[in-house]
Protein backbone atom coordinates (compact mmCIF):
# COMPACT_ATOMS: atom_id res chain seq x y z
CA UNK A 1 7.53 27.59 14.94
CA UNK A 2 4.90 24.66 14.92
CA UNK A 3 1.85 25.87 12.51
CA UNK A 4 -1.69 24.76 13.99
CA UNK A 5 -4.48 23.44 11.61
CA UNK A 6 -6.67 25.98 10.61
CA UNK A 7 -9.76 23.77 9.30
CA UNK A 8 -12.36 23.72 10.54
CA UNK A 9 -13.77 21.29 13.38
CA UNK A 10 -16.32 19.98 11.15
CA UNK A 11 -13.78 19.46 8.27
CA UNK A 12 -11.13 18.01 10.46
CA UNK A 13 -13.37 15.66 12.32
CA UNK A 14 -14.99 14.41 8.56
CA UNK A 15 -11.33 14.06 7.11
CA UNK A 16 -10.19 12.03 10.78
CA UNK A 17 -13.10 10.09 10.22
CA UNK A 18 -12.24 9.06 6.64
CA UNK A 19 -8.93 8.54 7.87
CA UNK A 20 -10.01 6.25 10.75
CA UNK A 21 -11.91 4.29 7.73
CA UNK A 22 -9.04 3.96 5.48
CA UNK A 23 -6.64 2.52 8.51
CA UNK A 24 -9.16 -0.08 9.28
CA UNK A 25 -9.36 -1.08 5.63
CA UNK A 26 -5.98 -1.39 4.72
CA UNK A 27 -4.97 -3.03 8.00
CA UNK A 28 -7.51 -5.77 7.09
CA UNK A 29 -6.11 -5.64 3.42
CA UNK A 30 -2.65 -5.98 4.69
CA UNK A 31 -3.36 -8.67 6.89
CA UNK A 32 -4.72 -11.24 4.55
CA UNK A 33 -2.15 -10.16 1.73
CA UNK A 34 0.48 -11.06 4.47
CA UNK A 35 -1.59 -14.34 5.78
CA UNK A 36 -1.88 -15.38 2.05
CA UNK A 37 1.45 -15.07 1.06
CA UNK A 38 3.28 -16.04 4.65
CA UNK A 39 0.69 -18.58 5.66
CA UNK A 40 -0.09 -20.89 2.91
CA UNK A 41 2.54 -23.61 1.73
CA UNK A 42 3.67 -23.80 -1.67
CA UNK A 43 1.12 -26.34 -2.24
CA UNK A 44 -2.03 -24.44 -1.15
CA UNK A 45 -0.64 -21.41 -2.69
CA UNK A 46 -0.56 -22.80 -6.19
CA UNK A 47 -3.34 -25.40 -5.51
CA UNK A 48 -0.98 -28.20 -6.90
CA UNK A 49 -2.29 -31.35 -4.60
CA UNK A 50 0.76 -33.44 -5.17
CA UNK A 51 3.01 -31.13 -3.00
CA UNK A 52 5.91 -31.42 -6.05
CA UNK A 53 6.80 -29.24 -8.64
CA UNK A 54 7.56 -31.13 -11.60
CA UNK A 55 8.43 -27.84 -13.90
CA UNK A 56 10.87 -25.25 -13.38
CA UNK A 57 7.94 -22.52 -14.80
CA UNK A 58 5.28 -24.25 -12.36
CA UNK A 59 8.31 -23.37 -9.34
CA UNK A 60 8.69 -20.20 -10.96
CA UNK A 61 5.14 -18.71 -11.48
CA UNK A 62 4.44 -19.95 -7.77
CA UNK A 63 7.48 -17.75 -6.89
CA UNK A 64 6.19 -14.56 -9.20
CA UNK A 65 2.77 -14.90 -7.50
CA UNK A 66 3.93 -15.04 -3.72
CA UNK A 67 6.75 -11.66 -4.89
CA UNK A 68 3.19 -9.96 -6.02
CA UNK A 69 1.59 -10.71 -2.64
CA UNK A 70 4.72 -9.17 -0.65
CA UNK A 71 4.77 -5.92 -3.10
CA UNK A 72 1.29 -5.85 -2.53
CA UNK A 73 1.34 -6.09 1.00
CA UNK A 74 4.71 -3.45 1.33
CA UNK A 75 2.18 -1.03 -0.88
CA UNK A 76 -0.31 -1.26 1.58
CA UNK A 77 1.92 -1.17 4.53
CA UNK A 78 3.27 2.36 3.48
CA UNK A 79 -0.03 4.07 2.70
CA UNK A 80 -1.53 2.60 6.33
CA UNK A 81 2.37 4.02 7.63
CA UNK A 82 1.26 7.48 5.93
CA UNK A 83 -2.78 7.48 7.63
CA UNK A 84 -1.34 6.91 10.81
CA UNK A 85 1.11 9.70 10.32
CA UNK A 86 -1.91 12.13 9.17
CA UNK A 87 -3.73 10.75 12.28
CA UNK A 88 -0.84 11.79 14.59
CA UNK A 89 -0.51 15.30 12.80
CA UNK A 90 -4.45 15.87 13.38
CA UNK A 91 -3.64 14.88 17.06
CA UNK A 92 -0.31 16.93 17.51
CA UNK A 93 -2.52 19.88 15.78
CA UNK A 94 -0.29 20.12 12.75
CA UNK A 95 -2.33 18.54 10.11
CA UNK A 96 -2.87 20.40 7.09
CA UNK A 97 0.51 21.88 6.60
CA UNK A 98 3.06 20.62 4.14
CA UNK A 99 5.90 19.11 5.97
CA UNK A 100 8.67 20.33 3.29
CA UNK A 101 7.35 24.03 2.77
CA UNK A 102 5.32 24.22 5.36
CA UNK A 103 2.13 26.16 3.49
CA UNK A 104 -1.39 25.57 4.14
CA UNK A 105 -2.49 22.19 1.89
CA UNK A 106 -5.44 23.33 0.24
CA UNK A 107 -8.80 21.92 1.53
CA UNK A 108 -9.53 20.15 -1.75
CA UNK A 109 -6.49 18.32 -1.92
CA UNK A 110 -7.18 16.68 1.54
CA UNK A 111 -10.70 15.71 0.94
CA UNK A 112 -9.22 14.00 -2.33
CA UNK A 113 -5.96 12.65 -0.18
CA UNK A 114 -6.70 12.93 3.49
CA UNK A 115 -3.46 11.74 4.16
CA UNK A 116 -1.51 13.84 2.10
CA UNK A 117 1.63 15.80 4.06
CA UNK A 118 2.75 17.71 0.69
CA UNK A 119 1.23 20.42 -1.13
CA UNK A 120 0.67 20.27 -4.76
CA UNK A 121 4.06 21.89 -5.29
CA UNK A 122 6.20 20.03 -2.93
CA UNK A 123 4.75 17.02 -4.10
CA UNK A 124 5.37 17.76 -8.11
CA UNK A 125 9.10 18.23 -7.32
């Protein structure tokens, strides 16, 4: 059996909006992490103008800096993965419910994490 949300509209439609906020910020955040890192060449990346590396640590921090952008950017991608997710559980009706034990998350916890799916429990083990 399929528990419905029992917030209220007013809380649900403050917490969607936050929600609908957070997606439009981190798609813009992962976009540019993912233009900035996929986009640029090695030169504009590291600013070198000669388009050569001539030492293996210059080749090197060039490659540490473009694996931070990625990480960055995978980061992002997962936290927009779990808005959308709370977005489709406010549609489907289901929001507000852990997804492992399936109790109530407590009010507080998704005005601090509107996207959270566990409760404080679930999400301690």
């Amino acid at each position: 059996m399929v528990k419905k949300c029992k917030l209220k509209k007013e809380v649900l439609a403050k917490l969607q909006k936050e929600l609908l906020k957070k997606r439009a910020r981190l798609t813009g955040n992962v976009e540019k992490l993912e233009s900035e890192s996929f986009m640029n060449s090695q030169k504009d990346y590291s600013g070198d103008i000669s388009g050569y590396k001539t030492h293996m640590a210059d080749i090197g921090s060039d490659a540490s800096g473009m694996e931070l952008m990625l990480g960055l950017a995978s980061n992002q991608q997962k936290l927009l993965q779990q808005v959308n997710d709370a977005l489709k559980r406010i549609e489907d009706g289901t929001y507000g419910y852990c997804s492992v034990c399936g109790k109530a998350i407590p009010q507080a916890r998704l005005e601090a994490i509107p996207e959270a799916e566990l409760c404080l429990n679930c999400a301690d083990k």
